[in-house]
C-alpha atoms as a PDB file:
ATOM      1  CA  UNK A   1      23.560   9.076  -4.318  1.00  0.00           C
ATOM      2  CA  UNK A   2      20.007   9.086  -4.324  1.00  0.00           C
ATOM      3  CA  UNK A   3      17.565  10.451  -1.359  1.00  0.00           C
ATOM      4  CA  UNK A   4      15.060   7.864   0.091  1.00  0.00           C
ATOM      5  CA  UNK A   5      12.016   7.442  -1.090  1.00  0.00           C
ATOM      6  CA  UNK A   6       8.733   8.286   1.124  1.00  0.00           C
ATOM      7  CA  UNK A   7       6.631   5.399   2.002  1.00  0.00           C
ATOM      8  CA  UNK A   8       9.799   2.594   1.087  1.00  0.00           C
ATOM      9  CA  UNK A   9      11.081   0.625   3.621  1.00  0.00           C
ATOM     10  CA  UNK A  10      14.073  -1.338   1.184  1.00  0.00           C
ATOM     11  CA  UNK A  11      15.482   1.524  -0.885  1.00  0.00           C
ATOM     12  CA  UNK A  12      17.284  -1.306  -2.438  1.00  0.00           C
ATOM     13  CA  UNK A  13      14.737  -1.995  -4.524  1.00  0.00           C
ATOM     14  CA  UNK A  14      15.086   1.689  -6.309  1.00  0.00           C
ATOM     15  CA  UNK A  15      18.754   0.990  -6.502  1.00  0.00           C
ATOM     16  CA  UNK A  16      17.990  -2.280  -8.620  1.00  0.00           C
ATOM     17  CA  UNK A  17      15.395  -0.453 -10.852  1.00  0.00           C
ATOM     18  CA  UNK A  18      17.790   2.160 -11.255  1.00  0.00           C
ATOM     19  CA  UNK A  19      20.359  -0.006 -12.308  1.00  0.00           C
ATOM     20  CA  UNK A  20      18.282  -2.399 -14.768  1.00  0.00           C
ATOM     21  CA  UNK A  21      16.415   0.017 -16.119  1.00  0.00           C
ATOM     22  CA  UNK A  22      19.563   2.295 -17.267  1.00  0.00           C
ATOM     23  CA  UNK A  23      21.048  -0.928 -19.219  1.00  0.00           C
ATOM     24  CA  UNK A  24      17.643  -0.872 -21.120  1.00  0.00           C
ATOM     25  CA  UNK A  25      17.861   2.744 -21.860  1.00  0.00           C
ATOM     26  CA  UNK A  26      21.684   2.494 -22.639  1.00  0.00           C
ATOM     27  CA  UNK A  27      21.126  -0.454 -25.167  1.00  0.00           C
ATOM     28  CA  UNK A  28      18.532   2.162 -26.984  1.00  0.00           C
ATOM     29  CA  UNK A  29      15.432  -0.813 -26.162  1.00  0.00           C
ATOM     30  CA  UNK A  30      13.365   1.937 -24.172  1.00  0.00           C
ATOM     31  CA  UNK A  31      13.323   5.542 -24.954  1.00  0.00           C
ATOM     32  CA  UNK A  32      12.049   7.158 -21.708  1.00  0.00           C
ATOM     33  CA  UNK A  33      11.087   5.086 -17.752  1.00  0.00           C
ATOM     34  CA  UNK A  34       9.531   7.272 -14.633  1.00  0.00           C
ATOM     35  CA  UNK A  35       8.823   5.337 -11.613  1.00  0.00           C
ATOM     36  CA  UNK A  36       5.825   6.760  -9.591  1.00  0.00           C
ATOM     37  CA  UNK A  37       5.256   5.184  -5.982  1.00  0.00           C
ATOM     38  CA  UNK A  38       1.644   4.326  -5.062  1.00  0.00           C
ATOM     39  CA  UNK A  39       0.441   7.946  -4.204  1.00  0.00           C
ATOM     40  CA  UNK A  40       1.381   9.053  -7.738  1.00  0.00           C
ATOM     41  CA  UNK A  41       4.812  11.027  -6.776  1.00  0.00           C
ATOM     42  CA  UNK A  42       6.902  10.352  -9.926  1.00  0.00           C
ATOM     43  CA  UNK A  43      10.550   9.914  -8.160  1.00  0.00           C
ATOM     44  CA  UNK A  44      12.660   8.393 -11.088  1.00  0.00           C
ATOM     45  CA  UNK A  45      12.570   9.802 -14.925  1.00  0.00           C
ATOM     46  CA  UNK A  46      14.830   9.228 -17.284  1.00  0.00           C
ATOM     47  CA  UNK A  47      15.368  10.093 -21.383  1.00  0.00           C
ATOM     48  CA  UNK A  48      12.165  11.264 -23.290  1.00  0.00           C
ATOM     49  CA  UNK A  49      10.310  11.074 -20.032  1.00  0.00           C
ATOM     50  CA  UNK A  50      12.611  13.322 -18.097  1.00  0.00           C
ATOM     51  CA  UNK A  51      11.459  16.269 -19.414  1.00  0.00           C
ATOM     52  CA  UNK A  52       7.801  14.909 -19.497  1.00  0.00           C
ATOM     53  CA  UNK A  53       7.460  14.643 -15.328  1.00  0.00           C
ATOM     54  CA  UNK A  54       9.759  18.209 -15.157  1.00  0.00           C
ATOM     55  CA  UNK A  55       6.941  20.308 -17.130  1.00  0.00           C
ATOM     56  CA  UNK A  56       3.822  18.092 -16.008  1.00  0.00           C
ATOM     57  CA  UNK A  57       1.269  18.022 -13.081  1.00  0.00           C
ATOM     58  CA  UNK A  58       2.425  14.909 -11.459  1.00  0.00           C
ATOM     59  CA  UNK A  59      -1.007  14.323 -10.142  1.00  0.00           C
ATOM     60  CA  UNK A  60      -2.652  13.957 -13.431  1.00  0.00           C
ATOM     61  CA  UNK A  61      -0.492  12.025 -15.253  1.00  0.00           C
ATOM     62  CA  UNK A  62      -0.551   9.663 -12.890  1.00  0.00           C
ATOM     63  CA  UNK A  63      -3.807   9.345 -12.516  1.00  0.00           C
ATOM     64  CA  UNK A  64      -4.707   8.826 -16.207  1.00  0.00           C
ATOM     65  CA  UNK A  65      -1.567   5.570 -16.177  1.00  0.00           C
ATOM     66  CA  UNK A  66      -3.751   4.444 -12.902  1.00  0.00           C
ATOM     67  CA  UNK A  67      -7.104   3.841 -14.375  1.00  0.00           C
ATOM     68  CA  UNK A  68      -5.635   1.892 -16.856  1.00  0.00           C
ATOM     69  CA  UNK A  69      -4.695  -0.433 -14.713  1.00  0.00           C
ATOM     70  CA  UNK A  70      -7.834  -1.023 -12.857  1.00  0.00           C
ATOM     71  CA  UNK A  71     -10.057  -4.115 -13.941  1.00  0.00           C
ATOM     72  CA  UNK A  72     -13.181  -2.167 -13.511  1.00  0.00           C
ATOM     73  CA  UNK A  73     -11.705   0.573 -16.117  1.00  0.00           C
ATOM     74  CA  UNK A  74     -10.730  -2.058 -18.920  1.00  0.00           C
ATOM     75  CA  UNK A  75     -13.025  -0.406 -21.540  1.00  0.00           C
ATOM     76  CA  UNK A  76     -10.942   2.759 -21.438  1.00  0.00           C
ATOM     77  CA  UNK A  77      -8.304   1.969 -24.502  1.00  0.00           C
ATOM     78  CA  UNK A  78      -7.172   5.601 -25.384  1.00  0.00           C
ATOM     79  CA  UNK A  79      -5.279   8.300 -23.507  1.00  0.00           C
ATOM     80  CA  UNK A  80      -2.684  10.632 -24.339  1.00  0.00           C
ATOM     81  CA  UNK A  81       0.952  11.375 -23.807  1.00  0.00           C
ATOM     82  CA  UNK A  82       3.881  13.502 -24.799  1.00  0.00           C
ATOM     83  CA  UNK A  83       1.950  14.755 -27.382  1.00  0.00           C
ATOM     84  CA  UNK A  84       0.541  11.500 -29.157  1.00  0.00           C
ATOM     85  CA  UNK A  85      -2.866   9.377 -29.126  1.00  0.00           C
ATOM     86  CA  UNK A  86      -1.830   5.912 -27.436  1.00  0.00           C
ATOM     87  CA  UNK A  87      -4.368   2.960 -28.492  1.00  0.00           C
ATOM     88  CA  UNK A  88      -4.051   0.062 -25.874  1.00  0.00           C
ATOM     89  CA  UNK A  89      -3.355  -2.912 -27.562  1.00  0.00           C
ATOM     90  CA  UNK A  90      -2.662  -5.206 -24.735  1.00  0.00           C
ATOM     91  CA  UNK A  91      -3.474  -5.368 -21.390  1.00  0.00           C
ATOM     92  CA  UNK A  92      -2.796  -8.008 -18.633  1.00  0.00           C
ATOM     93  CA  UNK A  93      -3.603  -8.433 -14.438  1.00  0.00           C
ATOM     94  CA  UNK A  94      -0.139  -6.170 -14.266  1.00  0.00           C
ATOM     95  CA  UNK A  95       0.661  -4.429 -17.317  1.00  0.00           C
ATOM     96  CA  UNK A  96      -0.825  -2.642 -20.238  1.00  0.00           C
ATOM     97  CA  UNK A  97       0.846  -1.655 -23.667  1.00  0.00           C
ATOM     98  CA  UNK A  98      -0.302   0.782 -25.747  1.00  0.00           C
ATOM     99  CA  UNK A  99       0.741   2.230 -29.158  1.00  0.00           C
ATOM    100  CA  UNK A 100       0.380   5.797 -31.228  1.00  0.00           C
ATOM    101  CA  UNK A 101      -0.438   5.617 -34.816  1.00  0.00           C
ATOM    102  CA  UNK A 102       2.208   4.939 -37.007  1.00  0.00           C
ATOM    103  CA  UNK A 103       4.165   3.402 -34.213  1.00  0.00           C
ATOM    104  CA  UNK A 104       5.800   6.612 -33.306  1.00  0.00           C
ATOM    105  CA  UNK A 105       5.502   6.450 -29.610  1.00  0.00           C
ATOM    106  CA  UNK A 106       5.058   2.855 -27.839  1.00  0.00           C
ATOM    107  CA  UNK A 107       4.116   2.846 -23.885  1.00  0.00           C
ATOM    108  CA  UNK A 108       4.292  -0.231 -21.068  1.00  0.00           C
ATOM    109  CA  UNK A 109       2.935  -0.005 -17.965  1.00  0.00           C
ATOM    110  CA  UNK A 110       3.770  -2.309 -15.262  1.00  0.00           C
ATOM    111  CA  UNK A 111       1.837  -2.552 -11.420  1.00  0.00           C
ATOM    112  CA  UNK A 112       5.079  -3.150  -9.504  1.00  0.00           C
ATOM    113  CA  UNK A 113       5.272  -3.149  -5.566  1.00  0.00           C
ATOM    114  CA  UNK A 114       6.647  -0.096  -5.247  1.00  0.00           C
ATOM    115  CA  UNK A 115       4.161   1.544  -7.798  1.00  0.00           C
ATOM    116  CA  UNK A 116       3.995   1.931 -11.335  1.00  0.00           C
ATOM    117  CA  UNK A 117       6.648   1.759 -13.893  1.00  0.00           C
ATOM    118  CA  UNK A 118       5.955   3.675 -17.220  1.00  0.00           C
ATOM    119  CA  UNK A 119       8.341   3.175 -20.185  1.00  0.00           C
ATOM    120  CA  UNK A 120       8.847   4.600 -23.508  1.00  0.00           C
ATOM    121  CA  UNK A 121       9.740   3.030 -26.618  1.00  0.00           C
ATOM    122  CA  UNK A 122      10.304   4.359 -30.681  1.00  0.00           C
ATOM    123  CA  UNK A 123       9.179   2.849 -33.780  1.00  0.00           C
ATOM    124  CA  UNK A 124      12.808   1.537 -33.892  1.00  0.00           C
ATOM    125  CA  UNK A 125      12.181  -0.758 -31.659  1.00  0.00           C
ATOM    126  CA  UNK A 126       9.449  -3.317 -32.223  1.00  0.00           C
ATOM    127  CA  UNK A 127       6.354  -4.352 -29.529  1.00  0.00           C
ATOM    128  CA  UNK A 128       7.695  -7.871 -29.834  1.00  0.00           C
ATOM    129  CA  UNK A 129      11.120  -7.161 -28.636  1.00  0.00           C
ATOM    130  CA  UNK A 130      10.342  -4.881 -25.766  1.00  0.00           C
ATOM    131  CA  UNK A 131       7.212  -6.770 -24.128  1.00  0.00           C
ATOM    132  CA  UNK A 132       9.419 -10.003 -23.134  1.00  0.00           C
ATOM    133  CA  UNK A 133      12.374  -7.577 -21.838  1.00  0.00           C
ATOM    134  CA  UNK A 134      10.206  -5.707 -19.730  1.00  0.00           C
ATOM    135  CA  UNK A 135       8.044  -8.594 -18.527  1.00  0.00           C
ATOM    136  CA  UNK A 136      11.042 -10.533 -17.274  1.00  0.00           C
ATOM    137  CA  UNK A 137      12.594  -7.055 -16.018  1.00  0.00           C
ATOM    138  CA  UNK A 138       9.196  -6.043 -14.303  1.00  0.00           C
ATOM    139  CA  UNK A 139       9.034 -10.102 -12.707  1.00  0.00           C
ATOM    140  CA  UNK A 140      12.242  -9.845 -11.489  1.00  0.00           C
ATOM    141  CA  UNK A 141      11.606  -6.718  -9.621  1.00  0.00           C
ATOM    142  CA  UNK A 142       8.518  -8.357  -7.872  1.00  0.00           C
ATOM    143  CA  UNK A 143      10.606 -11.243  -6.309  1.00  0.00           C
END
């Protein structure tokens, strides 16, 4: 169903991220997930992000989600995407959360082994019920 990814020895593990990530989509809890492997090639999108990674410079986007997950680049709490100003108003060793102004567009990040996962979420949805979905979701990934 899906071609193999470059650089992935276990394309099992897309299979499972495919799989989880869709029931979080389908139960309306995220809006939009790519998955970009290490070198920044974005090989999964899905929902609002979908047409984000279609029309972008791959290169660039990813680069801008990569600083912000690099220690040495903590002071860097702004960036932009699909339009919107994101604040960051959490960051961890693996992830970093970030939200527009009047909660319009909410963003997680997560450091996973195969790369990055980037997820969308609406002001229907609240911080506090996405983080502890996606943290679990993310963990489970990395075992």
């Amino acid at each position: 169903m899906y071609a193999p990814i470059a650089g992935l020895q276990d394309t099992s593990a897309v299979h499972s991220w495919d799989s989880g990530l869709k029931a979080l989509l389908d139960q309306r809890i995220l809006h939009g997930a790519a998955l970009f492997t290490t070198n920044g090639r974005c090989v999964r999108s899905y929902g609002a992000l979908e047409a984000e990674f279609r029309n972008s410079v791959e290169q660039e986007v990813f680069a801008q989600f990569l600083t912000l997950t690099n220690q040495e680049d903590a002071a860097r709490t702004t960036f932009e995407l699909m339009g919107h100003k994101l604040i960051v108003f959490q960051r961890s060793e693996r992830s970093v959360y970030a939200m527009s102004s009047g909660r319009r567009l909410g963003l997680c990040l997560h450091a996973l082994p195969l790369g990055l996962l980037l997820s969308t979420f609406t002001r229907s949805t609240l911080p506090q019920q996405v983080i502890p979905l996606l943290e679990k979701y993310c963990d489970e990934l990395r075992n």
